[in-house]
PDB file of N, CA and C in Angstrom:
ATOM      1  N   UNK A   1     -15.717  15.062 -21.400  1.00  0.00           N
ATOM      2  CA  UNK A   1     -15.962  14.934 -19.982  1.00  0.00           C
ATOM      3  C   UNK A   1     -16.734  13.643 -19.674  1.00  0.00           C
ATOM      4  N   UNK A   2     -17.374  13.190 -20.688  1.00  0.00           N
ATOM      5  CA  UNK A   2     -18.683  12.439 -19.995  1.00  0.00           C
ATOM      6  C   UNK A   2     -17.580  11.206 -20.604  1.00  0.00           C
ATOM      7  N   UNK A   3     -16.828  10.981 -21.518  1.00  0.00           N
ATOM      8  CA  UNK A   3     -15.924  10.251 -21.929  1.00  0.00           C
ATOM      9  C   UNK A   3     -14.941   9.128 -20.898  1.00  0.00           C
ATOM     10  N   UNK A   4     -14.415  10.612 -20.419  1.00  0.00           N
ATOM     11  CA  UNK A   4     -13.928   9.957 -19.079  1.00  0.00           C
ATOM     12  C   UNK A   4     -14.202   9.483 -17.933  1.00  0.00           C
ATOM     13  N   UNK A   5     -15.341  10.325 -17.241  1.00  0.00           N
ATOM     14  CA  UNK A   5     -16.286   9.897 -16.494  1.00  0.00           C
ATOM     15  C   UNK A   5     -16.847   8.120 -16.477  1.00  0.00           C
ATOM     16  N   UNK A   6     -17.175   8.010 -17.587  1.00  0.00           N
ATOM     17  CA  UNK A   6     -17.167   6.372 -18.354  1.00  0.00           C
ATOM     18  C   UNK A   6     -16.000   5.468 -17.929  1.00  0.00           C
ATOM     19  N   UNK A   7     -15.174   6.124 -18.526  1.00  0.00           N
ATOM     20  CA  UNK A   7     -14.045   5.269 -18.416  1.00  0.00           C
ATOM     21  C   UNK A   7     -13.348   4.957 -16.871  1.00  0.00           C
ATOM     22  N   UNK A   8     -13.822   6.026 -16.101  1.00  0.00           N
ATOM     23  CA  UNK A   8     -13.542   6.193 -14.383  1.00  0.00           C
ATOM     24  C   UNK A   8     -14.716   5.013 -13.890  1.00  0.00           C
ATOM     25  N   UNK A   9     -15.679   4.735 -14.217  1.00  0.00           N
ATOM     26  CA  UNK A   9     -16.890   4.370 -13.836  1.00  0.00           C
ATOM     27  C   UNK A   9     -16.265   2.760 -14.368  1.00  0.00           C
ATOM     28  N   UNK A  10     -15.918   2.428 -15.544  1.00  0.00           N
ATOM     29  CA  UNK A  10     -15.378   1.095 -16.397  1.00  0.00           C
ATOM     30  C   UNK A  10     -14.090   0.951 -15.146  1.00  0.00           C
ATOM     31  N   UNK A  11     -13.479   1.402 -14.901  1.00  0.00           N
ATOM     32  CA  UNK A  11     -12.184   1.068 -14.262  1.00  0.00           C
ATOM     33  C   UNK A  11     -12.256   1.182 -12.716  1.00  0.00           C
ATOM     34  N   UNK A  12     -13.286   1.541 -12.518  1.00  0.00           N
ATOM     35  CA  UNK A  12     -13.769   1.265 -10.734  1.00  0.00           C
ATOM     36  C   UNK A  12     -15.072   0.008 -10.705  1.00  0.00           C
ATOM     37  N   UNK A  13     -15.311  -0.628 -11.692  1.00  0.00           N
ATOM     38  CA  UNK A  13     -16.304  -1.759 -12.181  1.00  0.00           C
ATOM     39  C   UNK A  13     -15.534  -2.903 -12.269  1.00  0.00           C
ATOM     40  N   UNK A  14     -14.282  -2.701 -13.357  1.00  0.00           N
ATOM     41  CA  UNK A  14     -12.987  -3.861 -13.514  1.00  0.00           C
ATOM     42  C   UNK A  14     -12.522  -3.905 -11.484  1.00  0.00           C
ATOM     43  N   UNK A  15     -11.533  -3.080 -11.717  1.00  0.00           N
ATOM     44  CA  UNK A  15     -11.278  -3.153 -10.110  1.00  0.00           C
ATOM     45  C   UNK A  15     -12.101  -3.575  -8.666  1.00  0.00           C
ATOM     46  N   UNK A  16     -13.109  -3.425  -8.474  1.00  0.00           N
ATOM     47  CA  UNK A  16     -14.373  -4.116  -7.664  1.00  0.00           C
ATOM     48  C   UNK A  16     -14.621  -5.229  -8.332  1.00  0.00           C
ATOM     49  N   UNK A  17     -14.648  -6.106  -9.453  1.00  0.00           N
ATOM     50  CA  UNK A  17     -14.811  -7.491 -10.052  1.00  0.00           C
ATOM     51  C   UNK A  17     -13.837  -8.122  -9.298  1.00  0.00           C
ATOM     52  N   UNK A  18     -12.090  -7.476  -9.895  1.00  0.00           N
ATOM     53  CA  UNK A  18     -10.873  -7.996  -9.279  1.00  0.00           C
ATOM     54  C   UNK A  18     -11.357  -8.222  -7.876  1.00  0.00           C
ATOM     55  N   UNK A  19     -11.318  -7.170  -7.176  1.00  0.00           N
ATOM     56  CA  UNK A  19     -11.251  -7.274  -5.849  1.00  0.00           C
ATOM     57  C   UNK A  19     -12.416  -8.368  -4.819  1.00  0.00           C
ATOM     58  N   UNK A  20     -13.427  -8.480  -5.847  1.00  0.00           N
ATOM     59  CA  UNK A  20     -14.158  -9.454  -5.375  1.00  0.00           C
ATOM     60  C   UNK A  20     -14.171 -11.073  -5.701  1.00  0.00           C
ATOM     61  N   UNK A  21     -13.004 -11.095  -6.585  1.00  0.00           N
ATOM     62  CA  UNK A  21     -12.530 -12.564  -6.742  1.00  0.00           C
ATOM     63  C   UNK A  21     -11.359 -12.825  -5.991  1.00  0.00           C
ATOM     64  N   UNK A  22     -10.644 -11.586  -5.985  1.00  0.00           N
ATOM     65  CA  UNK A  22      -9.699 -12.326  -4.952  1.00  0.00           C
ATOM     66  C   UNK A  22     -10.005 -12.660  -3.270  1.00  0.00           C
ATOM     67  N   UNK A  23     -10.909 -11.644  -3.254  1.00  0.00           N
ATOM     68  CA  UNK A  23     -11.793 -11.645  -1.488  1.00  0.00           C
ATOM     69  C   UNK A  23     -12.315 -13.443  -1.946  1.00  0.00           C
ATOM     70  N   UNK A  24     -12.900 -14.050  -2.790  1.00  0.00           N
ATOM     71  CA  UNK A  24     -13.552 -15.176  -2.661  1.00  0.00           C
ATOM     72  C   UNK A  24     -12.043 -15.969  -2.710  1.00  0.00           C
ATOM     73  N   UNK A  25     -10.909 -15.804  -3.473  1.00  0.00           N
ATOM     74  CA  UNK A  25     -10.234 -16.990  -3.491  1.00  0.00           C
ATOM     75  C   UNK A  25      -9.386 -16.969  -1.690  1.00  0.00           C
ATOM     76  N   UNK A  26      -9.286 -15.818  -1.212  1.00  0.00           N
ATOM     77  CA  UNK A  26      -8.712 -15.602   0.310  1.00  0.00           C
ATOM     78  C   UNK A  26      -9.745 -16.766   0.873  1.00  0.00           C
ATOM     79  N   UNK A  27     -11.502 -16.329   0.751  1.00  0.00           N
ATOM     80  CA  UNK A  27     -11.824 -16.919   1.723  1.00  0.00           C
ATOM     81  C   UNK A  27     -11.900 -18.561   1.851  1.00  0.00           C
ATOM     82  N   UNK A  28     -11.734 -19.396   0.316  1.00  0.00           N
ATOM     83  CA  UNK A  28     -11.416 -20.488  -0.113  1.00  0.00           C
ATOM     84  C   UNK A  28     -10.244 -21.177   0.815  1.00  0.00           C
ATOM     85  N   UNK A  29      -9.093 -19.736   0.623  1.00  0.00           N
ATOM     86  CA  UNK A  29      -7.758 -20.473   1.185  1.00  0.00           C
ATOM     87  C   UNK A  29      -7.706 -21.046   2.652  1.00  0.00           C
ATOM     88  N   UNK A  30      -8.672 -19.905   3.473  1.00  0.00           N
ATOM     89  CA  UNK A  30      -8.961 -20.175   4.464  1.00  0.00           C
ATOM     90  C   UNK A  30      -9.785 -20.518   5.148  1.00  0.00           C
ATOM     91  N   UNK A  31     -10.663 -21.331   4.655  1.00  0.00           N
ATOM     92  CA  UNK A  31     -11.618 -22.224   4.466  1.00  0.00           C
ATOM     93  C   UNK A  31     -10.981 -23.264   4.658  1.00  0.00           C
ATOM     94  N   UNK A  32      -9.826 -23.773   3.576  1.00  0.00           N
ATOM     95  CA  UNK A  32      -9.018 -24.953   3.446  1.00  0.00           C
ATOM     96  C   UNK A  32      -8.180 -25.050   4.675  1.00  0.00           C
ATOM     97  N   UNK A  33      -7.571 -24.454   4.683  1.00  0.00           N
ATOM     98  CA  UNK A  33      -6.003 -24.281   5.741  1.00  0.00           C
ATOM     99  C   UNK A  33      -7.203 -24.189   7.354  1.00  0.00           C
ATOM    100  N   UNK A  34      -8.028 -23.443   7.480  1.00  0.00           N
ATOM    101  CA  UNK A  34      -8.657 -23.616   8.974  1.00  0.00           C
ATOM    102  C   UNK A  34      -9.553 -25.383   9.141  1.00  0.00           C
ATOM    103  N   UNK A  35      -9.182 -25.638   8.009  1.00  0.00           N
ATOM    104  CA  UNK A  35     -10.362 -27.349   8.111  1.00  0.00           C
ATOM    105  C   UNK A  35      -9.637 -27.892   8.486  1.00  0.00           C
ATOM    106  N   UNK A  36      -8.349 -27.878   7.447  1.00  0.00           N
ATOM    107  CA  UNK A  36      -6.895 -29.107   7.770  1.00  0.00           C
ATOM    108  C   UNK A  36      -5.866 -28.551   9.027  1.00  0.00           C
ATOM    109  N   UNK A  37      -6.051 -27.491   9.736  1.00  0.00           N
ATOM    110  CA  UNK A  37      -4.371 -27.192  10.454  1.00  0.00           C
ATOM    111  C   UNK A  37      -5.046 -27.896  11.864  1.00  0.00           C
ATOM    112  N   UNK A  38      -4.080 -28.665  12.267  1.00  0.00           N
ATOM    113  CA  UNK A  38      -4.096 -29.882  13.151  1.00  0.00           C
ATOM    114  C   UNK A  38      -3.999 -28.735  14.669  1.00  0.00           C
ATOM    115  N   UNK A  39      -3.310 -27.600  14.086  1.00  0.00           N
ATOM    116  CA  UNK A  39      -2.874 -26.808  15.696  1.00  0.00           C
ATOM    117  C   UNK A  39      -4.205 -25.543  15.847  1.00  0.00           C
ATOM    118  N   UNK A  40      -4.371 -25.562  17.208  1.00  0.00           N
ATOM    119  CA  UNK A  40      -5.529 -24.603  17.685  1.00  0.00           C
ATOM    120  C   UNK A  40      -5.593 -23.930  18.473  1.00  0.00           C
ATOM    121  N   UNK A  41      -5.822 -23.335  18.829  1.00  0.00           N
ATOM    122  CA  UNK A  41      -5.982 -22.211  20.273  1.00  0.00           C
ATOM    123  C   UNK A  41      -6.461 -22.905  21.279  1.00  0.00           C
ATOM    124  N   UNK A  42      -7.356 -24.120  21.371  1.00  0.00           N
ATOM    125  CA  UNK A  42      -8.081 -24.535  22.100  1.00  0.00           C
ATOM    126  C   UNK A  42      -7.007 -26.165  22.503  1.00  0.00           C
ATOM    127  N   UNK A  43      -7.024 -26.482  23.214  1.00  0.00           N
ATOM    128  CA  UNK A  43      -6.287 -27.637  23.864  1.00  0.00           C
ATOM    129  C   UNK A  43      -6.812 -28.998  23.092  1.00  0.00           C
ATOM    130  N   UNK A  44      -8.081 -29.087  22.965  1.00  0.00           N
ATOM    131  CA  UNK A  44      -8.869 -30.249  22.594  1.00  0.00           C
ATOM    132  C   UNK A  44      -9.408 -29.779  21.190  1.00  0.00           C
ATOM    133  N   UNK A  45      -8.914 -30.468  20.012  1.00  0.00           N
ATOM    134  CA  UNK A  45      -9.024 -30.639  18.529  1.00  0.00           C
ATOM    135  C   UNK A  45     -10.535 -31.593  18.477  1.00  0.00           C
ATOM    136  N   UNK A  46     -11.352 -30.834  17.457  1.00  0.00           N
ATOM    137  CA  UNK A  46     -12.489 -30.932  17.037  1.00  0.00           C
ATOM    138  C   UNK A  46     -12.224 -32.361  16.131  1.00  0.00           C
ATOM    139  N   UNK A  47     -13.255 -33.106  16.782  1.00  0.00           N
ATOM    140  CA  UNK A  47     -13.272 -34.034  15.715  1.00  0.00           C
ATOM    141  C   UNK A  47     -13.187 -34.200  14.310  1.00  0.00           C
ATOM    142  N   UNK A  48     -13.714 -32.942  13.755  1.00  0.00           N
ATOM    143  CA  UNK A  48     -14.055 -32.806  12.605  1.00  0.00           C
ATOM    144  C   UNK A  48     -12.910 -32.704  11.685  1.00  0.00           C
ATOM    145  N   UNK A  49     -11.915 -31.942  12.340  1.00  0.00           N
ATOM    146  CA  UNK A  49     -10.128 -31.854  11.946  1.00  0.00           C
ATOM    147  C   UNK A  49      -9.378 -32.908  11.736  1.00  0.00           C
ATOM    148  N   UNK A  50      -9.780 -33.462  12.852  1.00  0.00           N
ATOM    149  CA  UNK A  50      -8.938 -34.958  12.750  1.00  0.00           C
ATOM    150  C   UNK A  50      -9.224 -35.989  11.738  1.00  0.00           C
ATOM    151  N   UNK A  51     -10.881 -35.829  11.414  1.00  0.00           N
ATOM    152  CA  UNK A  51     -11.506 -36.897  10.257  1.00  0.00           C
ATOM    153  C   UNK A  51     -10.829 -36.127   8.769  1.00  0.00           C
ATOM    154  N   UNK A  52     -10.576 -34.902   9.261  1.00  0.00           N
ATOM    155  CA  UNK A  52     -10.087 -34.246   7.618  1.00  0.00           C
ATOM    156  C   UNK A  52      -9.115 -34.118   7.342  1.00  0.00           C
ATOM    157  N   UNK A  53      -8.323 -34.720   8.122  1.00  0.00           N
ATOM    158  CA  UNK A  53      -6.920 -34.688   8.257  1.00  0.00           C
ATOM    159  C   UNK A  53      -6.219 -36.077   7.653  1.00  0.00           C
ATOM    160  N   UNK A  54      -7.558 -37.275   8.193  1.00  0.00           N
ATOM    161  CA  UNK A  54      -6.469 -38.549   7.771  1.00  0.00           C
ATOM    162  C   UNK A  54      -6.943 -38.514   6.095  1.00  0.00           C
ATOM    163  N   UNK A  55      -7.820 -38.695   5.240  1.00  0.00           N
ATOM    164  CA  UNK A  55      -7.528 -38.677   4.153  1.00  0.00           C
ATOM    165  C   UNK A  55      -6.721 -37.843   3.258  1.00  0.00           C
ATOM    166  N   UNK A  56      -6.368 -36.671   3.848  1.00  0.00           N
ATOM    167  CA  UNK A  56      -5.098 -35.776   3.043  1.00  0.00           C
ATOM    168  C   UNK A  56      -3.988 -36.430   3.727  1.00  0.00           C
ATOM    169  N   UNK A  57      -3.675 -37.051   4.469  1.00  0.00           N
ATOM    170  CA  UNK A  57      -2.572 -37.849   5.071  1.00  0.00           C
ATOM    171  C   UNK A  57      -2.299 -39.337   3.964  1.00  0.00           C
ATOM    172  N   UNK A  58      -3.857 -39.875   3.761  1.00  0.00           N
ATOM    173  CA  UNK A  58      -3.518 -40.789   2.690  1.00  0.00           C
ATOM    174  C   UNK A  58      -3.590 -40.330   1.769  1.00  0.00           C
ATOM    175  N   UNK A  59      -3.789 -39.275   1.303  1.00  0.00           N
ATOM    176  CA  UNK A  59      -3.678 -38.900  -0.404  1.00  0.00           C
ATOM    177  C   UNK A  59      -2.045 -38.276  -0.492  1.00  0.00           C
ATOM    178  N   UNK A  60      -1.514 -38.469   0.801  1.00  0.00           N
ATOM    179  CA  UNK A  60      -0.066 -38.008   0.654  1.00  0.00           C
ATOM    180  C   UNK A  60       1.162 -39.389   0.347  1.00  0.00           C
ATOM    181  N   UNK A  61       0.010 -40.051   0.827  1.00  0.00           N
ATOM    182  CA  UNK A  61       0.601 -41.566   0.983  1.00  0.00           C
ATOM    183  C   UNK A  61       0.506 -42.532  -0.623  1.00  0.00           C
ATOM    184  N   UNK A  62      -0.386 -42.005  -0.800  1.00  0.00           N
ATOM    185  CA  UNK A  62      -0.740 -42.689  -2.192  1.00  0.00           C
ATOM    186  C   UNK A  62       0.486 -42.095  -3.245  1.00  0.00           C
ATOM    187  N   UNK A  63       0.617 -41.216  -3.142  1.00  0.00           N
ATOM    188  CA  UNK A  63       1.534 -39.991  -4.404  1.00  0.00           C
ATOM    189  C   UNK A  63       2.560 -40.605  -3.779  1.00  0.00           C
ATOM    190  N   UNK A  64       3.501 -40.342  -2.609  1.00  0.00           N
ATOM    191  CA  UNK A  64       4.852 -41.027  -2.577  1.00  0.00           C
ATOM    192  C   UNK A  64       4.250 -42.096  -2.871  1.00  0.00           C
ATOM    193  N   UNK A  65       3.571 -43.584  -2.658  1.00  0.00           N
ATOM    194  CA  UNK A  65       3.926 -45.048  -3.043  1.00  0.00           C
ATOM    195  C   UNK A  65       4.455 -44.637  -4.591  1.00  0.00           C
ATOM    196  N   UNK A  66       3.031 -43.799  -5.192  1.00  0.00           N
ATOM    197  CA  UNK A  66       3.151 -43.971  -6.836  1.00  0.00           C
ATOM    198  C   UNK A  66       4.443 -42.867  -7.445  1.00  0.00           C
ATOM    199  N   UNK A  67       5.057 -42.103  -6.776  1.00  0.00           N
ATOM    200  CA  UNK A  67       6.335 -42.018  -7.203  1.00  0.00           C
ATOM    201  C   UNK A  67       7.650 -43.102  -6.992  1.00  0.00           C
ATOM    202  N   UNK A  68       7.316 -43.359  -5.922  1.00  0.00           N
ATOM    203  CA  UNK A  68       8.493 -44.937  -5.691  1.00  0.00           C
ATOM    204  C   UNK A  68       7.805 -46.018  -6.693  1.00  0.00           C
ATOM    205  N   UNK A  69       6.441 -46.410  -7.058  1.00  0.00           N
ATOM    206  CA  UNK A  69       6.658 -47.388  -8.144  1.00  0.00           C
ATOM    207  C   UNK A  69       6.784 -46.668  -9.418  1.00  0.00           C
ATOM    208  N   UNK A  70       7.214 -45.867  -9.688  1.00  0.00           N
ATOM    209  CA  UNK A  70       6.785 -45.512 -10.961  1.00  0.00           C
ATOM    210  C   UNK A  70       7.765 -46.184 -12.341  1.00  0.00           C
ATOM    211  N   UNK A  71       9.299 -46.415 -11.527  1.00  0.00           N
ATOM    212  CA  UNK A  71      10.254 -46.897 -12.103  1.00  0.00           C
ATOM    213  C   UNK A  71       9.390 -48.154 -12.936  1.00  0.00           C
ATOM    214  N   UNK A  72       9.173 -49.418 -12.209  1.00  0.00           N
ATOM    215  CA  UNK A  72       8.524 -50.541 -11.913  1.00  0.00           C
ATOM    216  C   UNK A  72       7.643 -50.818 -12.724  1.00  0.00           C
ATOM    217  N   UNK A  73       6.873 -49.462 -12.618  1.00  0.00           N
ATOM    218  CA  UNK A  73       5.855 -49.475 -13.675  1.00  0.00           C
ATOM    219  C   UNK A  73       5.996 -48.965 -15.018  1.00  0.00           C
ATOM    220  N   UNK A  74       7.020 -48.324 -15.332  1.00  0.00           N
ATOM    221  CA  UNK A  74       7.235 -47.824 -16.590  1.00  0.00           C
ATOM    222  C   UNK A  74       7.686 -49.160 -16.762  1.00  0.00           C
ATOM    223  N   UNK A  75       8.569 -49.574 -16.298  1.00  0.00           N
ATOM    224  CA  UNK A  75       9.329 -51.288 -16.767  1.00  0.00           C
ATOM    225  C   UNK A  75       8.478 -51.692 -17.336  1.00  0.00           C
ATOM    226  N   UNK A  76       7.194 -52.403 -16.042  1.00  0.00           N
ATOM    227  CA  UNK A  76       6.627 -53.125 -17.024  1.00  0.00           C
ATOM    228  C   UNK A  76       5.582 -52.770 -17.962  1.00  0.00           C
ATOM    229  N   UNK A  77       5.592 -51.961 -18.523  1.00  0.00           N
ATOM    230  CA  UNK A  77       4.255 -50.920 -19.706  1.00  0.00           C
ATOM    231  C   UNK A  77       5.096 -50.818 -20.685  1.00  0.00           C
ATOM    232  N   UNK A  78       6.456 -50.597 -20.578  1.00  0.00           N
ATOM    233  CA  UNK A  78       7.127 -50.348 -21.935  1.00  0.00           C
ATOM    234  C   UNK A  78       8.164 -51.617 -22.288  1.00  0.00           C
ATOM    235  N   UNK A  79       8.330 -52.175 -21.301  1.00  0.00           N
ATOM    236  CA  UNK A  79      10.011 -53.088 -21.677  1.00  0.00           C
ATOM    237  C   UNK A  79       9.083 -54.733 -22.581  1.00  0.00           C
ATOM    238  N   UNK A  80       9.759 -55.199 -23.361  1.00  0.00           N
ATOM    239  CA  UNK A  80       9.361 -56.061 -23.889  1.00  0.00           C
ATOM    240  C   UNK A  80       9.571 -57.685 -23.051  1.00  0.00           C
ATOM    241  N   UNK A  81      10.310 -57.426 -22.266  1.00  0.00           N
ATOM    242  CA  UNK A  81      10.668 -58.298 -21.571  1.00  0.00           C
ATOM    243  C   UNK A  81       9.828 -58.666 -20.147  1.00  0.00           C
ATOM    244  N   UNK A  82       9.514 -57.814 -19.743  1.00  0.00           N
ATOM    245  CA  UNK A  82       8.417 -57.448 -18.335  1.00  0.00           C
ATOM    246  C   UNK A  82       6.976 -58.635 -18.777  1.00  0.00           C
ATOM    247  N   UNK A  83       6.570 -59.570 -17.483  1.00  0.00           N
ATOM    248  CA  UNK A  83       6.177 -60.853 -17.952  1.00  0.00           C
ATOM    249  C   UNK A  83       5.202 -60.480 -16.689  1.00  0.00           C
ATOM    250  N   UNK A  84       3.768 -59.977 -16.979  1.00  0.00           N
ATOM    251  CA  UNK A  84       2.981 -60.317 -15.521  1.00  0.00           C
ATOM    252  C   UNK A  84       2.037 -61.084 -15.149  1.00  0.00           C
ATOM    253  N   UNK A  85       2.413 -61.352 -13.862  1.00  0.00           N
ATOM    254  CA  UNK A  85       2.313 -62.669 -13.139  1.00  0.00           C
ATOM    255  C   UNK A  85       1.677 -62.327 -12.382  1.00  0.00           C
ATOM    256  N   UNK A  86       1.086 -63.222 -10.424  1.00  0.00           N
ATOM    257  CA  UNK A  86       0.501 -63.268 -10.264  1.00  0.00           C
ATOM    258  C   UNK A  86       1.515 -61.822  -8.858  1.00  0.00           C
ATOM    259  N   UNK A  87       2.526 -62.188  -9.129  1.00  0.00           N
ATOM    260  CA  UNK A  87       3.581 -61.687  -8.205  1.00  0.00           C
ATOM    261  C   UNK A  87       3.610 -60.419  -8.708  1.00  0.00           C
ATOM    262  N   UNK A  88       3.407 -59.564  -9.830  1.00  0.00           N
ATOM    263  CA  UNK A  88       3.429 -58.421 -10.258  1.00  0.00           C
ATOM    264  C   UNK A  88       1.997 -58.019  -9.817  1.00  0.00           C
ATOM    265  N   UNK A  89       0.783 -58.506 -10.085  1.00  0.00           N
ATOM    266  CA  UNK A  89      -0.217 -58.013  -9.416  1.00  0.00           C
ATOM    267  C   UNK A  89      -0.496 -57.492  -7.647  1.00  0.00           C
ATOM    268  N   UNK A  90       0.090 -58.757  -7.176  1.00  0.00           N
ATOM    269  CA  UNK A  90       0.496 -58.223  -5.421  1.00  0.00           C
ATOM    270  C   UNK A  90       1.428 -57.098  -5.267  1.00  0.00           C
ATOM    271  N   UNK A  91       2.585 -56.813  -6.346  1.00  0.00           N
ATOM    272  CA  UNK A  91       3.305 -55.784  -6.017  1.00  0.00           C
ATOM    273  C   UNK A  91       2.554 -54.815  -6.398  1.00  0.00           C
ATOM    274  N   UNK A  92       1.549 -54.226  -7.035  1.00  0.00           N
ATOM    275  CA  UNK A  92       0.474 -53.143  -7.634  1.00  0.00           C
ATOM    276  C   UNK A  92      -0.362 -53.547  -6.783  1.00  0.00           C
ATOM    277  N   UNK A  93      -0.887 -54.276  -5.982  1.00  0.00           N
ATOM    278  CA  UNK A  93      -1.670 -53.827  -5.232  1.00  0.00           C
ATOM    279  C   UNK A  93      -1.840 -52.534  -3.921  1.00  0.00           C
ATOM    280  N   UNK A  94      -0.666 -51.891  -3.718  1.00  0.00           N
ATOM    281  CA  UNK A  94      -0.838 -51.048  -2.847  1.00  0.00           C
ATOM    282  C   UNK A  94      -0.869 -49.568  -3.558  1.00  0.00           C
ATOM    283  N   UNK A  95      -0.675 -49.881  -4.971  1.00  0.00           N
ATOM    284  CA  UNK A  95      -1.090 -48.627  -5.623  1.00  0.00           C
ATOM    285  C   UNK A  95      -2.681 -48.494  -6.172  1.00  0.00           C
ATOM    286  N   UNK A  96      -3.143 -49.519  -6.297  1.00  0.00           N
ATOM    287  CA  UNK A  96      -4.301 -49.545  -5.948  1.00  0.00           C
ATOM    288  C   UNK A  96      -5.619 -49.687  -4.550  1.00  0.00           C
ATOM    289  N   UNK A  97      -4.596 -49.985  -3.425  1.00  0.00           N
ATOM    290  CA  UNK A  97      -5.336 -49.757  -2.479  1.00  0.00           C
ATOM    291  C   UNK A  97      -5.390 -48.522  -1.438  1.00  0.00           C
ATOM    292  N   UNK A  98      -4.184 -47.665  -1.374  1.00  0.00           N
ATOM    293  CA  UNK A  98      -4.484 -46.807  -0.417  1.00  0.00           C
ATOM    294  C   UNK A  98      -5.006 -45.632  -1.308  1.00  0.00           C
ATOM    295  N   UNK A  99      -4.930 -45.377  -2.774  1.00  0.00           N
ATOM    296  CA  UNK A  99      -5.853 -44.308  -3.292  1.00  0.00           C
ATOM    297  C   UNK A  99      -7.832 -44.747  -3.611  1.00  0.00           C
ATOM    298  N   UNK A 100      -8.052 -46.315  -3.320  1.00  0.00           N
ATOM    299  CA  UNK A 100      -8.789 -46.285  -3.085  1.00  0.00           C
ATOM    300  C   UNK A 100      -9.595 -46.250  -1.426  1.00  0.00           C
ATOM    301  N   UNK A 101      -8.774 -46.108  -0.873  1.00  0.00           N
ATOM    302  CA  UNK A 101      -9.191 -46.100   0.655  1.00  0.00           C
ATOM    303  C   UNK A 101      -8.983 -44.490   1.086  1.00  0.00           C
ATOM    304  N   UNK A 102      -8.353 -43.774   0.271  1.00  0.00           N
ATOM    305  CA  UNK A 102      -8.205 -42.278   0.384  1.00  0.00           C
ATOM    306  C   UNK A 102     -10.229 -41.949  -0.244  1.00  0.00           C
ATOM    307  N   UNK A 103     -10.243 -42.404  -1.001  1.00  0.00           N
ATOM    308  CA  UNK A 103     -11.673 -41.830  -1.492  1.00  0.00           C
ATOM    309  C   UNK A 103     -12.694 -42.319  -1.042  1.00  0.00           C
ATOM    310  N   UNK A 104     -12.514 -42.971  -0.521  1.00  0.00           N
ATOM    311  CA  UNK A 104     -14.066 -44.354   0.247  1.00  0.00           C
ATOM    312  C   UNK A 104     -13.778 -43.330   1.738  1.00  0.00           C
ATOM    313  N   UNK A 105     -12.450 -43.193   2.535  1.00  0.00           N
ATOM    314  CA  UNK A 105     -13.145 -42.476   3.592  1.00  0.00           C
ATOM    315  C   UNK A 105     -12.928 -41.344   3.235  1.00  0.00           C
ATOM    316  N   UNK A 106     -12.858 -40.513   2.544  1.00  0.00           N
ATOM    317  CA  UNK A 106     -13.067 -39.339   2.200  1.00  0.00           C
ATOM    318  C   UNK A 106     -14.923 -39.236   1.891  1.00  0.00           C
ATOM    319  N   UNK A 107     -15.129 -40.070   1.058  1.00  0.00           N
ATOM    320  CA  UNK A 107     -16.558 -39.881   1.250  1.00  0.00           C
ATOM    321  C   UNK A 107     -17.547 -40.250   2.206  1.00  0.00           C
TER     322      UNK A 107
END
């Protein structure tokens, strides 16, 4: 009796752990999704939305550039032939500038 009792007590202990990590990852989600969603009940958007909005806008911007260079860049990292110049540095410069302008106004 007291066996099970235990084991009722262990398995309503597991289950309340569960249930209290997933209550924290819900309130995470919506934490996130109410910071970033651009649409509101209210007519006039909080400043605060809009400032949190453009750096996930450039961190969206950064990932497509660096999937469109990626060709470019495997070229020149692996091909023996790939020669860089001053003209290969200007073409890498925008993969280096909008992920650093994603984190400067992000912070």
């Amino acid at each position: 009796m007291q066996n099970s009792k235990a084991e009722i007590e262990n398995e309503q202990k597991e289950w309340s752990l569960k249930k209290e990590k997933e209550d924290q990852l819900i309130q995470i989600e919506t934490t996130f999704f109410d910071t970033i969603n651009p649409l509101q009940k209210k007519r006039i958007q909080t400043p605060e939305k809009l400032i949190h909005l453009i750096p996930i806008i450039f961190a969206g911007l950064s990932i497509l550039q660096c999937f469109r260079e990626f060709g470019m860049l495997r070229f020149m990292f692996t091909s023996s032939s790939a020669e860089w110049g001053f003209s290969m540095i200007l073409h890498c410069m925008p993969l280096l500038i909008i992920p650093l302008t994603t984190i400067l106004f992000w912070k």
